[in-house]
N, C-alpha and C. Protein backbone atom coordinates (compact mmCIF):
# COMPACT_ATOMS: atom_id res chain seq x y z
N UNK A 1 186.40 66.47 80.69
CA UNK A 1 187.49 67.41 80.52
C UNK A 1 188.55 66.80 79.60
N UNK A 2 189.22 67.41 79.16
CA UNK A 2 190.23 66.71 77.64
C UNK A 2 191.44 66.96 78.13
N UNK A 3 192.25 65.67 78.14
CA UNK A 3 193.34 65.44 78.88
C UNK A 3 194.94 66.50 78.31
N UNK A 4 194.36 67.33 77.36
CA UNK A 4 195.07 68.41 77.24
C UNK A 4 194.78 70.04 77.00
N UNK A 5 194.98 70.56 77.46
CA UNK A 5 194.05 72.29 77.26
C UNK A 5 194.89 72.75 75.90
N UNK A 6 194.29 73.02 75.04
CA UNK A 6 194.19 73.75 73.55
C UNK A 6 193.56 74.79 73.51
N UNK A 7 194.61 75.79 73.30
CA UNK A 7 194.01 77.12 72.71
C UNK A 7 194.44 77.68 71.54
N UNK A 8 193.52 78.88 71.03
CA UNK A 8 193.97 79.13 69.49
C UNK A 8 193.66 80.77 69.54
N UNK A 9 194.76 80.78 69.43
CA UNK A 9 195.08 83.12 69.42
C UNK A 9 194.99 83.04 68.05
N UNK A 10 193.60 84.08 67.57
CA UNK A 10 193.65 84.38 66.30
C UNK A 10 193.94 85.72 66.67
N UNK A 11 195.21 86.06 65.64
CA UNK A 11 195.31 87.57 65.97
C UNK A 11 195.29 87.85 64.03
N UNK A 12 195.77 89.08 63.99
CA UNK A 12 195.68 90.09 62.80
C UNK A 12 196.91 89.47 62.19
N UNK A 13 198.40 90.15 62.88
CA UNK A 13 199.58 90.01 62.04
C UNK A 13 200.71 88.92 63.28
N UNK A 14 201.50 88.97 62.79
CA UNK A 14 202.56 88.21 62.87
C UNK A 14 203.23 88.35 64.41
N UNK A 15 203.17 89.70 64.94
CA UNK A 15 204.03 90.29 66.74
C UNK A 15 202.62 90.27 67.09
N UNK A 16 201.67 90.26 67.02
CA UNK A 16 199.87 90.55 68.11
C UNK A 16 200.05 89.96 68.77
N UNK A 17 200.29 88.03 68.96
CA UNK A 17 200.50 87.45 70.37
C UNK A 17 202.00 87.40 71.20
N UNK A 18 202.89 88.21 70.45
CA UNK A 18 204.13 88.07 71.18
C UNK A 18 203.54 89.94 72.17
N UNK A 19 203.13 90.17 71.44
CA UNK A 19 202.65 92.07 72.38
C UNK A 19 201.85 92.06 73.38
N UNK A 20 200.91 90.77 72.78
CA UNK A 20 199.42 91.39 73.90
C UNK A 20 199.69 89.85 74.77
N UNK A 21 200.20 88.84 74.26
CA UNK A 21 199.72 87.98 75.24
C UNK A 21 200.60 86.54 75.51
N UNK A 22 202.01 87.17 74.89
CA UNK A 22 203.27 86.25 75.02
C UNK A 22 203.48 85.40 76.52
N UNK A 23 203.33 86.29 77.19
CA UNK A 23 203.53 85.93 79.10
C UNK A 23 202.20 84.60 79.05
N UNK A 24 201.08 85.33 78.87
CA UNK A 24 200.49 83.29 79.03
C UNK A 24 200.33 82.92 78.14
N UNK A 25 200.68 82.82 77.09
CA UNK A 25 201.15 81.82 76.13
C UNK A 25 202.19 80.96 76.51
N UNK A 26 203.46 81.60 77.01
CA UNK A 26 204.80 80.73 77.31
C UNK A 26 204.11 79.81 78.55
N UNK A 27 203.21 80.52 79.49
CA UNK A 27 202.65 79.84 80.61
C UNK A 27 201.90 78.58 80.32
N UNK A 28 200.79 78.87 79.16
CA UNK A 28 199.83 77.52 79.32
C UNK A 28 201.13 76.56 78.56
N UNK A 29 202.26 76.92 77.01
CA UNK A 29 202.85 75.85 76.55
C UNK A 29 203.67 75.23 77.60
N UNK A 30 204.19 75.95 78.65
CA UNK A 30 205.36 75.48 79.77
C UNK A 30 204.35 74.85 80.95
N UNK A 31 203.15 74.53 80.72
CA UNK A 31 202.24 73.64 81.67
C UNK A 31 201.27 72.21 80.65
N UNK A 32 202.55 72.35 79.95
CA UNK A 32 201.79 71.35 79.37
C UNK A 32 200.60 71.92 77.94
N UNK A 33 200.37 72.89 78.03
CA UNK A 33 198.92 73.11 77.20
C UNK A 33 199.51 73.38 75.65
N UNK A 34 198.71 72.82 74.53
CA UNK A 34 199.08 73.58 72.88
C UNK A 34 198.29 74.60 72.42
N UNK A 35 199.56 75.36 71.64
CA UNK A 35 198.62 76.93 71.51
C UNK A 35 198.59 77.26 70.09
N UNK A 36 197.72 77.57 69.64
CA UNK A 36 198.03 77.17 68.03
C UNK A 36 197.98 78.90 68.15
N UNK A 37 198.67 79.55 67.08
CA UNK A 37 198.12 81.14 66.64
C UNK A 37 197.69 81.29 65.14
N UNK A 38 196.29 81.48 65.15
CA UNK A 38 196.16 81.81 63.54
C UNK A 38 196.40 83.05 63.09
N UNK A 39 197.28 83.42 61.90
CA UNK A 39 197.75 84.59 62.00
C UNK A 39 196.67 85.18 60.53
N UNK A 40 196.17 85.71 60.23
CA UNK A 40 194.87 86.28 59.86
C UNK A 40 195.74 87.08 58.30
N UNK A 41 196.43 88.22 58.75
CA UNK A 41 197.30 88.77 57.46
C UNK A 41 198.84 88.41 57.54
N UNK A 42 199.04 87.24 57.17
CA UNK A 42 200.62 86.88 56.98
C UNK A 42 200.90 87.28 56.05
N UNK A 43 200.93 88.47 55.69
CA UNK A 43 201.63 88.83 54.38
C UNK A 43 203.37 90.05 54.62
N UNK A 44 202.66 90.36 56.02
CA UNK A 44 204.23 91.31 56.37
C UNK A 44 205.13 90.52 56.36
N UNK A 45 206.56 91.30 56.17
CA UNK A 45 207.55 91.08 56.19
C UNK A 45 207.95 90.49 57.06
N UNK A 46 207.18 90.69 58.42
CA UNK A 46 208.04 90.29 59.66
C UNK A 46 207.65 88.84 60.37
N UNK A 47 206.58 88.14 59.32
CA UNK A 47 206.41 86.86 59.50
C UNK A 47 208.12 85.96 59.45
N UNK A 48 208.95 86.51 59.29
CA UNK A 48 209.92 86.08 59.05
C UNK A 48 210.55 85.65 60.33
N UNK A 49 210.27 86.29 61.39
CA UNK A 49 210.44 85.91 62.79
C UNK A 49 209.85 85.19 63.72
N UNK A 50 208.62 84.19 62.68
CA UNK A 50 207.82 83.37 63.60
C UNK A 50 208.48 82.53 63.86
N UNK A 51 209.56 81.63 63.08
CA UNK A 51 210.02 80.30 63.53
C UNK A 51 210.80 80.62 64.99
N UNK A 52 211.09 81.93 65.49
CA UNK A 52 211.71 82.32 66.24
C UNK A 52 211.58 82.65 67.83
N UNK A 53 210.63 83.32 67.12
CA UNK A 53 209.42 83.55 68.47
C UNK A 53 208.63 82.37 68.80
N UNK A 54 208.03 81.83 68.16
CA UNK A 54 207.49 80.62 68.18
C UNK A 54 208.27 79.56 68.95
N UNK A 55 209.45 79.25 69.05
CA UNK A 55 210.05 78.44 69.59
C UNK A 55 210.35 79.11 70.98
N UNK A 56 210.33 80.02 71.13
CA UNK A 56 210.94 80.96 72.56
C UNK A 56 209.54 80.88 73.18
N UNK A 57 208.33 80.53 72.52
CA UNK A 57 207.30 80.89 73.50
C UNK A 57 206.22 79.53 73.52
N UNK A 58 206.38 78.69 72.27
CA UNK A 58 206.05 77.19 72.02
C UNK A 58 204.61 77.19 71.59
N UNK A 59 204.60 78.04 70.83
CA UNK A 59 203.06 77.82 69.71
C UNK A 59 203.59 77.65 68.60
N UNK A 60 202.34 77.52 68.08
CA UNK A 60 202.65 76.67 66.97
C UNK A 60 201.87 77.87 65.55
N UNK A 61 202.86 78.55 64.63
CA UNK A 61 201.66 79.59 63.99
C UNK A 61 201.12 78.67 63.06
N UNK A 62 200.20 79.62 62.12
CA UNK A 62 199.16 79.01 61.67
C UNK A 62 199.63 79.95 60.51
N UNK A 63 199.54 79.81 59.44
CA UNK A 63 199.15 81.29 58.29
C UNK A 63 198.15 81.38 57.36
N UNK A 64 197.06 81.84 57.78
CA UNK A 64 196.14 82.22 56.72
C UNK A 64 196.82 82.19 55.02
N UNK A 65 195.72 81.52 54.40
CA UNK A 65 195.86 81.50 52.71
C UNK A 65 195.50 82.49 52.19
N UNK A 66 196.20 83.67 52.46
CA UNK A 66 195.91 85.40 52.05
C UNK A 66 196.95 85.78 51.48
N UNK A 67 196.93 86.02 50.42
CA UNK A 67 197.72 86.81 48.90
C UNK A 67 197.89 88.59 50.30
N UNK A 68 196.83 89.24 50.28
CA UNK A 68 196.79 90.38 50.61
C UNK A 68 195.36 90.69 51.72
N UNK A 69 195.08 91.90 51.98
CA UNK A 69 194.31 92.13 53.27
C UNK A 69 192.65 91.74 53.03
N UNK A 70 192.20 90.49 54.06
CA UNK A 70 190.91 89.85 54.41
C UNK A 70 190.07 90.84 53.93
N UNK A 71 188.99 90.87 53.45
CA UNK A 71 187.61 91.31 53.41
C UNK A 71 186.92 91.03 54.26
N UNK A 72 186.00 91.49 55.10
CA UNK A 72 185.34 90.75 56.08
C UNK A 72 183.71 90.26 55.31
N UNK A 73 183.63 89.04 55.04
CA UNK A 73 182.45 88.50 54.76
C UNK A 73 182.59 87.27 54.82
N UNK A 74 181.29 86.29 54.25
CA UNK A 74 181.14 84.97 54.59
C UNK A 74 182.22 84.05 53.55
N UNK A 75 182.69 84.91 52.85
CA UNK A 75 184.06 83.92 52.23
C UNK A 75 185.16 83.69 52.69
N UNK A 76 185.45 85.04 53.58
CA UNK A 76 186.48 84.66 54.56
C UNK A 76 186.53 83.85 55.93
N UNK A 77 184.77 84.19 56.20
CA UNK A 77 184.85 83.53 57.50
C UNK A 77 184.34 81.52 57.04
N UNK A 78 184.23 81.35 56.06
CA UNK A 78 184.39 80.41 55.53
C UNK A 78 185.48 79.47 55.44
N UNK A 79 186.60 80.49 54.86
CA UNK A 79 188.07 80.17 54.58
C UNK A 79 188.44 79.93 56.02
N UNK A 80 188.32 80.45 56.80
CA UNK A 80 189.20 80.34 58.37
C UNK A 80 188.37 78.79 58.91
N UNK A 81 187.49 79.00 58.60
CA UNK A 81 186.82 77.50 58.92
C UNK A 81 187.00 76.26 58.72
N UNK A 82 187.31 76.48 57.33
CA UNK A 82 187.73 75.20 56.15
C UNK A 82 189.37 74.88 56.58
N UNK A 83 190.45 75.76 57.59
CA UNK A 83 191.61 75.64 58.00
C UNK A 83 191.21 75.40 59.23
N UNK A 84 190.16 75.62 60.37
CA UNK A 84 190.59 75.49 61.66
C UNK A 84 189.32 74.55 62.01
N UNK A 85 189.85 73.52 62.90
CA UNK A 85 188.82 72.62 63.73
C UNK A 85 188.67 73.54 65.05
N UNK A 86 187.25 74.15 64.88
CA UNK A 86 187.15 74.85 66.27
C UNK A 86 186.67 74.22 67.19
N UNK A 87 186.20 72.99 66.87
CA UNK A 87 185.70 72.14 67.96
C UNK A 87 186.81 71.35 69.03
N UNK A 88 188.44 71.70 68.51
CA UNK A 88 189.07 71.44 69.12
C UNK A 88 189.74 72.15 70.08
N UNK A 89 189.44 73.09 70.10
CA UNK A 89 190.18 74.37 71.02
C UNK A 89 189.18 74.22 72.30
N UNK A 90 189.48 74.97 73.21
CA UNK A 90 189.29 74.88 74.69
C UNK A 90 189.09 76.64 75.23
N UNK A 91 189.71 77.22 74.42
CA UNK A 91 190.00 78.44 74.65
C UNK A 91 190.27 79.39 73.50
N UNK A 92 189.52 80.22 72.97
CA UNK A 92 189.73 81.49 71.80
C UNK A 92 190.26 82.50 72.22
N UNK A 93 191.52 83.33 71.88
CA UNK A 93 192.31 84.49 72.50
C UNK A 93 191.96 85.68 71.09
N UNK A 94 191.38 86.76 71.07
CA UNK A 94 191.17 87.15 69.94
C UNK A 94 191.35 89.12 70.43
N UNK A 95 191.49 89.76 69.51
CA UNK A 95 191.50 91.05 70.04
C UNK A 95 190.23 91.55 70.21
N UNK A 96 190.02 92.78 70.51
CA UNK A 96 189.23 93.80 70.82
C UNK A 96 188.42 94.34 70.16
N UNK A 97 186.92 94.62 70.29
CA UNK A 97 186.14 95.13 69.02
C UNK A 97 186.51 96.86 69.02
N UNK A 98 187.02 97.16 69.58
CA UNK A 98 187.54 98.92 69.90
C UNK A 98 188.83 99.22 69.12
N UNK A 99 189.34 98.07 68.81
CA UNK A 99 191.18 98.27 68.84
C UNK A 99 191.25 99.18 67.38
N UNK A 100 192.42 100.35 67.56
CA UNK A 100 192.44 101.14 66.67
C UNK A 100 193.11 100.43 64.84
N UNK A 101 193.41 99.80 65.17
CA UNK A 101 193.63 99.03 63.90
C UNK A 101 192.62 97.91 63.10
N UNK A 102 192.36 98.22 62.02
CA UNK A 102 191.19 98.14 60.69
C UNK A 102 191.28 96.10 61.14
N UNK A 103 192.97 95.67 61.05
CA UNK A 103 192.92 93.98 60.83
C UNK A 103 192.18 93.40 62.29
N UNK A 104 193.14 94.00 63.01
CA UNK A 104 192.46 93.83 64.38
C UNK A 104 190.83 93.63 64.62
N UNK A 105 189.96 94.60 64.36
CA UNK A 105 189.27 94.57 64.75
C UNK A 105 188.09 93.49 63.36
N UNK A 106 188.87 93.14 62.27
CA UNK A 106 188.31 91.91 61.47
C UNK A 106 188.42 90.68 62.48
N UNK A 107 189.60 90.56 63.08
CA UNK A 107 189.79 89.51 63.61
C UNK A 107 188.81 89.03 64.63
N UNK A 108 188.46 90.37 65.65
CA UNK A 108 187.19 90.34 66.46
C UNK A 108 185.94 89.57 65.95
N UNK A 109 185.83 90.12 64.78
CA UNK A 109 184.06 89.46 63.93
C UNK A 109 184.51 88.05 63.41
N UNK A 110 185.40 87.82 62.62
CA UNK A 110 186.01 86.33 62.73
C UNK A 110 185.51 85.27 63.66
N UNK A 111 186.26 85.75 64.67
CA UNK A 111 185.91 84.93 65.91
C UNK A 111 184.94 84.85 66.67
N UNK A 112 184.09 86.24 66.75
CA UNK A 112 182.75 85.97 66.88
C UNK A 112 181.52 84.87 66.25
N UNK A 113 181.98 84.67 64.61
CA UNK A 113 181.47 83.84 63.94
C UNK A 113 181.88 82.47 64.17
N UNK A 114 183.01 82.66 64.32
CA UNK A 114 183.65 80.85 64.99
C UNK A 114 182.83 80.46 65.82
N UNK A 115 182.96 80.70 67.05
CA UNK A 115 182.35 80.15 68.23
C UNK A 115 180.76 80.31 68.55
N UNK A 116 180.14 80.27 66.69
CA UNK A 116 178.74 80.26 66.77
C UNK A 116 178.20 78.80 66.64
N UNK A 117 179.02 78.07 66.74
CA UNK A 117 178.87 76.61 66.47
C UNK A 117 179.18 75.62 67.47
N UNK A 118 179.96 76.31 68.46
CA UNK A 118 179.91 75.41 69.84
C UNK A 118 180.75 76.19 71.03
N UNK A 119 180.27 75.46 72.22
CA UNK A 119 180.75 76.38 73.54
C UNK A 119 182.14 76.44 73.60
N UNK A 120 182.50 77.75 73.97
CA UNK A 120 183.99 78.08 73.29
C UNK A 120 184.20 78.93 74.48
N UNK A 121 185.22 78.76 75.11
CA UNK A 121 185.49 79.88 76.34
C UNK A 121 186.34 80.88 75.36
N UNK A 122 185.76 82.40 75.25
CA UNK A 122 186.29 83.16 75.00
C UNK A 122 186.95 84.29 75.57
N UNK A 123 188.07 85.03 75.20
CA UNK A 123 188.81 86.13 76.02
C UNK A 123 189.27 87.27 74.92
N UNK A 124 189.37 88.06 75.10
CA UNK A 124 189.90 89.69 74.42
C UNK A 124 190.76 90.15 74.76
N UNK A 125 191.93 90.35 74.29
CA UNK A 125 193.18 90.68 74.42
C UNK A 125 193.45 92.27 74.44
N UNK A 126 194.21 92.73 75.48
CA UNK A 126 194.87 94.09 75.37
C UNK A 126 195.79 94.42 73.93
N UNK A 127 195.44 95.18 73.10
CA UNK A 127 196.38 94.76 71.99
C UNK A 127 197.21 95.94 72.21
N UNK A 128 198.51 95.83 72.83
CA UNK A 128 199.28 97.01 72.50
C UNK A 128 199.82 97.21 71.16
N UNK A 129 200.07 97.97 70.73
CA UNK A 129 199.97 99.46 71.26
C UNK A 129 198.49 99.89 70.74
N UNK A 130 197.19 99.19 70.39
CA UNK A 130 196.36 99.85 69.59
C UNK A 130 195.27 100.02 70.91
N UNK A 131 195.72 99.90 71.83
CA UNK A 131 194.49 99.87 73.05
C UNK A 131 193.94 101.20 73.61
N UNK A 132 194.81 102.08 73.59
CA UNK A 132 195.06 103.44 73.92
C UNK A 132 193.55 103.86 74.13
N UNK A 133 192.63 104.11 73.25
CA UNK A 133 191.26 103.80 73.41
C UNK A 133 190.07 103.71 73.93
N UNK A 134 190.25 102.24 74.41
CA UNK A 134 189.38 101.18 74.48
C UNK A 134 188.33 101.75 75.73
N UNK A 135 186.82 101.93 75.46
CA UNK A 135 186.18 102.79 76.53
C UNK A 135 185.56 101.72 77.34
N UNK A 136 185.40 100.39 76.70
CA UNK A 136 184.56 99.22 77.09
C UNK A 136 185.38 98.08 77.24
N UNK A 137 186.17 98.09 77.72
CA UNK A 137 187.12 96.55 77.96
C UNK A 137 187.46 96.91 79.21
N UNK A 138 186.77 96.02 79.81
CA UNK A 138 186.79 95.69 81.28
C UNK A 138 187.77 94.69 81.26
N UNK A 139 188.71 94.73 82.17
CA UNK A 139 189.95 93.35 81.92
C UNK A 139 189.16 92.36 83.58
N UNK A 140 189.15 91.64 83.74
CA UNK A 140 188.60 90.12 84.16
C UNK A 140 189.14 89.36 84.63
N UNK A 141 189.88 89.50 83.41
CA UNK A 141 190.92 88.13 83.91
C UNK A 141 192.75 88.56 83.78
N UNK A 142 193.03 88.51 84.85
CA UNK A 142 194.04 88.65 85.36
C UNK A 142 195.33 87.71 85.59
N UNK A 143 196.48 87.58 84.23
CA UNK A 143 197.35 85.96 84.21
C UNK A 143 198.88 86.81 84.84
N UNK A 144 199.21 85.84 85.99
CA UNK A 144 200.17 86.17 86.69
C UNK A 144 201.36 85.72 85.43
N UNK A 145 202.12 86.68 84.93
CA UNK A 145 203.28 85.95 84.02
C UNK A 145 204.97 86.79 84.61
N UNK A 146 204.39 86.62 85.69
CA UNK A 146 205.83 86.72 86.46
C UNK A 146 207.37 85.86 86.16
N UNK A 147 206.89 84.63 86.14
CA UNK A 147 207.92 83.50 85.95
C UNK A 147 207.99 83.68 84.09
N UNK A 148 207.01 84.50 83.42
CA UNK A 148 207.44 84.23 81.66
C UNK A 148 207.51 85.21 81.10
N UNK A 149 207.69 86.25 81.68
CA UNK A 149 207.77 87.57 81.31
C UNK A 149 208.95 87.85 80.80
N UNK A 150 210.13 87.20 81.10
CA UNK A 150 211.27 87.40 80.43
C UNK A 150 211.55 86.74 78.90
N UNK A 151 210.65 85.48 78.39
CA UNK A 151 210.55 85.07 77.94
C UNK A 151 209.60 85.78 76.69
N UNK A 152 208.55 86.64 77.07
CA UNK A 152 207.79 87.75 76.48
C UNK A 152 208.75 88.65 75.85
N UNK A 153 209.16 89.20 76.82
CA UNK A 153 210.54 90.35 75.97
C UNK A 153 211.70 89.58 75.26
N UNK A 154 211.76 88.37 75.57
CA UNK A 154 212.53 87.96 74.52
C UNK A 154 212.22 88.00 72.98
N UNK A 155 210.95 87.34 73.26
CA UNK A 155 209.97 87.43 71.73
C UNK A 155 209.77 88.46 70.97
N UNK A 156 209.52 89.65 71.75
CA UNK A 156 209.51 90.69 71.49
C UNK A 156 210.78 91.24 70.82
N UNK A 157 212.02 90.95 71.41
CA UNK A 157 213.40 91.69 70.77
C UNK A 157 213.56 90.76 69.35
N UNK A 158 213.22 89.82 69.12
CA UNK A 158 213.45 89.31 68.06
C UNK A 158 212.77 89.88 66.57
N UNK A 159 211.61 90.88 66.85
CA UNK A 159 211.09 91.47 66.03
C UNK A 159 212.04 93.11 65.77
N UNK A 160 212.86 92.97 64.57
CA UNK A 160 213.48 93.81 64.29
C UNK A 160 212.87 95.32 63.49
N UNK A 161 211.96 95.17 63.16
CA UNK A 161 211.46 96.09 62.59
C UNK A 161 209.78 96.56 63.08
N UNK A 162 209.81 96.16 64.60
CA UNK A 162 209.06 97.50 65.25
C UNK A 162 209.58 98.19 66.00
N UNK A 163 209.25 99.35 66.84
CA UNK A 163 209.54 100.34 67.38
C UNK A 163 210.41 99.35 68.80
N UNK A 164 211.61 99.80 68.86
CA UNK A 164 212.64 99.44 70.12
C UNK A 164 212.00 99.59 71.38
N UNK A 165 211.51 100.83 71.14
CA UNK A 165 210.94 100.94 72.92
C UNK A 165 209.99 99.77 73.46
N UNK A 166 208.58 99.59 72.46
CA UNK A 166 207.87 98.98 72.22
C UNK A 166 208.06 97.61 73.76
N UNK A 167 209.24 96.99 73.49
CA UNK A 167 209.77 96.31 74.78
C UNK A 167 209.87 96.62 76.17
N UNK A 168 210.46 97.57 76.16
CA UNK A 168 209.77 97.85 77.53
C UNK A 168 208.59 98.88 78.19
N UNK A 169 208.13 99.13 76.90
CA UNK A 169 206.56 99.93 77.27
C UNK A 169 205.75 98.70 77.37
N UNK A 170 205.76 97.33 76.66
CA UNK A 170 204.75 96.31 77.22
C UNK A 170 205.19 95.46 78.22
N UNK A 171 206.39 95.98 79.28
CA UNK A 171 207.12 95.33 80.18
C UNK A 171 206.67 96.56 81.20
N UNK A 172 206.58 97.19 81.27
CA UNK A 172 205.97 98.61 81.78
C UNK A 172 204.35 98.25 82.19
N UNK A 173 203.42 97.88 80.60
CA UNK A 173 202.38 97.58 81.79
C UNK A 173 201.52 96.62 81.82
N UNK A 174 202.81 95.61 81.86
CA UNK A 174 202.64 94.11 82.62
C UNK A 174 202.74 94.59 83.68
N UNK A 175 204.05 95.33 84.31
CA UNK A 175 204.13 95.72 85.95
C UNK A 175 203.29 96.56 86.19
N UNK A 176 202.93 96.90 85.65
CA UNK A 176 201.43 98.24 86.27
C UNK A 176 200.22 97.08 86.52
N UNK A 177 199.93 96.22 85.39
CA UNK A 177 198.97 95.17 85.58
C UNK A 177 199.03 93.90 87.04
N UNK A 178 200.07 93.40 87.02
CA UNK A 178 200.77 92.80 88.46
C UNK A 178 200.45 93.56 89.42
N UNK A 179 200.38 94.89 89.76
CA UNK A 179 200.19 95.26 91.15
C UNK A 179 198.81 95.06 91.44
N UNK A 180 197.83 95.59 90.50
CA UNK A 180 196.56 94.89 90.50
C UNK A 180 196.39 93.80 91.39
N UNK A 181 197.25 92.36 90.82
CA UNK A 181 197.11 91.28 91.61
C UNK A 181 198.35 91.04 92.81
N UNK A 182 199.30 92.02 93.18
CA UNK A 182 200.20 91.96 94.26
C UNK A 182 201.22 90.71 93.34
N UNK A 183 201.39 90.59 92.15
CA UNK A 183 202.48 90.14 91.16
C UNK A 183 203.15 90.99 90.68
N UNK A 184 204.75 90.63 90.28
CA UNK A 184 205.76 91.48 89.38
C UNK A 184 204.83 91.75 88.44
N UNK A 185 204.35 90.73 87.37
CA UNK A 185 203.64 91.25 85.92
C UNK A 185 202.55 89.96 85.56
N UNK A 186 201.87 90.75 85.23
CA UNK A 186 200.57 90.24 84.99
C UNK A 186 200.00 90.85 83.45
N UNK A 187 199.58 90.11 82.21
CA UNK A 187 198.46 90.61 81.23
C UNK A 187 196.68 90.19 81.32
N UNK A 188 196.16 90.96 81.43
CA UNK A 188 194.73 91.16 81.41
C UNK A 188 194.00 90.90 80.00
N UNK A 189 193.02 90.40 80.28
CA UNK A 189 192.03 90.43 78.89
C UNK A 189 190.42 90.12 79.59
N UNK A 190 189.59 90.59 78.73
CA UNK A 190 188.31 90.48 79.34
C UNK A 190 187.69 89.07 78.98
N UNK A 191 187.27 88.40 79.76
CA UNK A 191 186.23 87.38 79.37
C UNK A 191 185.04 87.40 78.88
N UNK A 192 184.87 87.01 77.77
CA UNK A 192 183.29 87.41 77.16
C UNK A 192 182.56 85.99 77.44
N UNK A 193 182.84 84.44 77.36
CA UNK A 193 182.34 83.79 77.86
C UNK A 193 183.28 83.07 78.62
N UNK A 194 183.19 82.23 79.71
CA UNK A 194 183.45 81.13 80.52
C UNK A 194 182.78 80.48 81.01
N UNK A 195 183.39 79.14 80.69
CA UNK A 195 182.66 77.82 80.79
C UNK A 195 183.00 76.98 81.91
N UNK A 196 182.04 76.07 82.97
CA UNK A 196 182.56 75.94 84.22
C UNK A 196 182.50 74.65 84.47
């Protein structure tokens, strides 16, 4: 076992892990664990708020060497390779093969291709708001983020240019997710592999 747990959220854009999965993120960095996020299309504007969020929640981003939007083929999944040691991660956080957004669901096949090279505990993220959807995502795994949930909506308010509500509709159903487990708030994601 490796005397520190490393994980790596590849998401699409710049707010994906402060939306879908800020609460255990702040959890594994505030237990000790490093969370790297590779951010896939850093080209929005609102990368401008990572040094921000990033510190409120203690990952560390990553930014893809992308002028403009990924192609999905073996040059890209090349490129993500030639930037990331996947043999060092412990844990892959990636979105949804359903999710209504085009980057999103690149990010899915990405990471599918990553973890063709060694045992990789993988998980699938609720991506709000693009989940609406999703006919096949069974959620699994169930992270109590009661104690970091405030810390989630913090991250969240720091992004000025998405939708206001946005904050407390994914504070809304964290608490719908928590009763599930008899917790204030809880985020879900499905496990596609785990390793024991």
């Amino acid at each position: 076992m490796k005397p520190t747990f490393k994980a790596l959220v590849l998401s699409a854009h710049p707010d994906d892990l402060e939306l879908s999965c800020g609460g255990t993120i702040s959890k594994i960095t505030s237990n000790g664990g490093i969370v790297d996020n590779f951010i896939l299309c850093p080209y929005q504007d609102h990368k401008k708020y990572l040094p921000e969020t990033s510190k409120i929640l203690g990952f560390n981003p990553i930014l893809n060497e992308v002028k403009e939007r990924p192609k999905l083929d073996h040059n890209l999944i090349g490129s993500v390779e030639n930037q990331l040691d996947i043999s060092s991660y412990d844990l892959l956080i990636t979105h949804w093969k359903e999710d209504w957004h085009q980057d999103h669901r690149i990010c899915h096949e990405v990471a599918n291709s990553l973890r063709r090279k060694q045992p990789l505990e993988v998980w699938y993220m609720n991506s709000f708001p693009y989940c609406q959807k999703y006919s096949t995502f069974e959620a699994n795994v169930f992270s109590d983020i009661s104690l970091y949930v405030d810390k989630k909506r913090k991250a969240i308010e720091v992004y000025k240019n998405v939708n206001p509500r946005w904050v407390n509709d994914v504070e809304s159903m964290s608490r719908f997710r928590g009763s599930f487990i008899n917790k204030q708030h809880a985020e879900v994601f499905k496990a596609d592999t785990i390793l024991f």
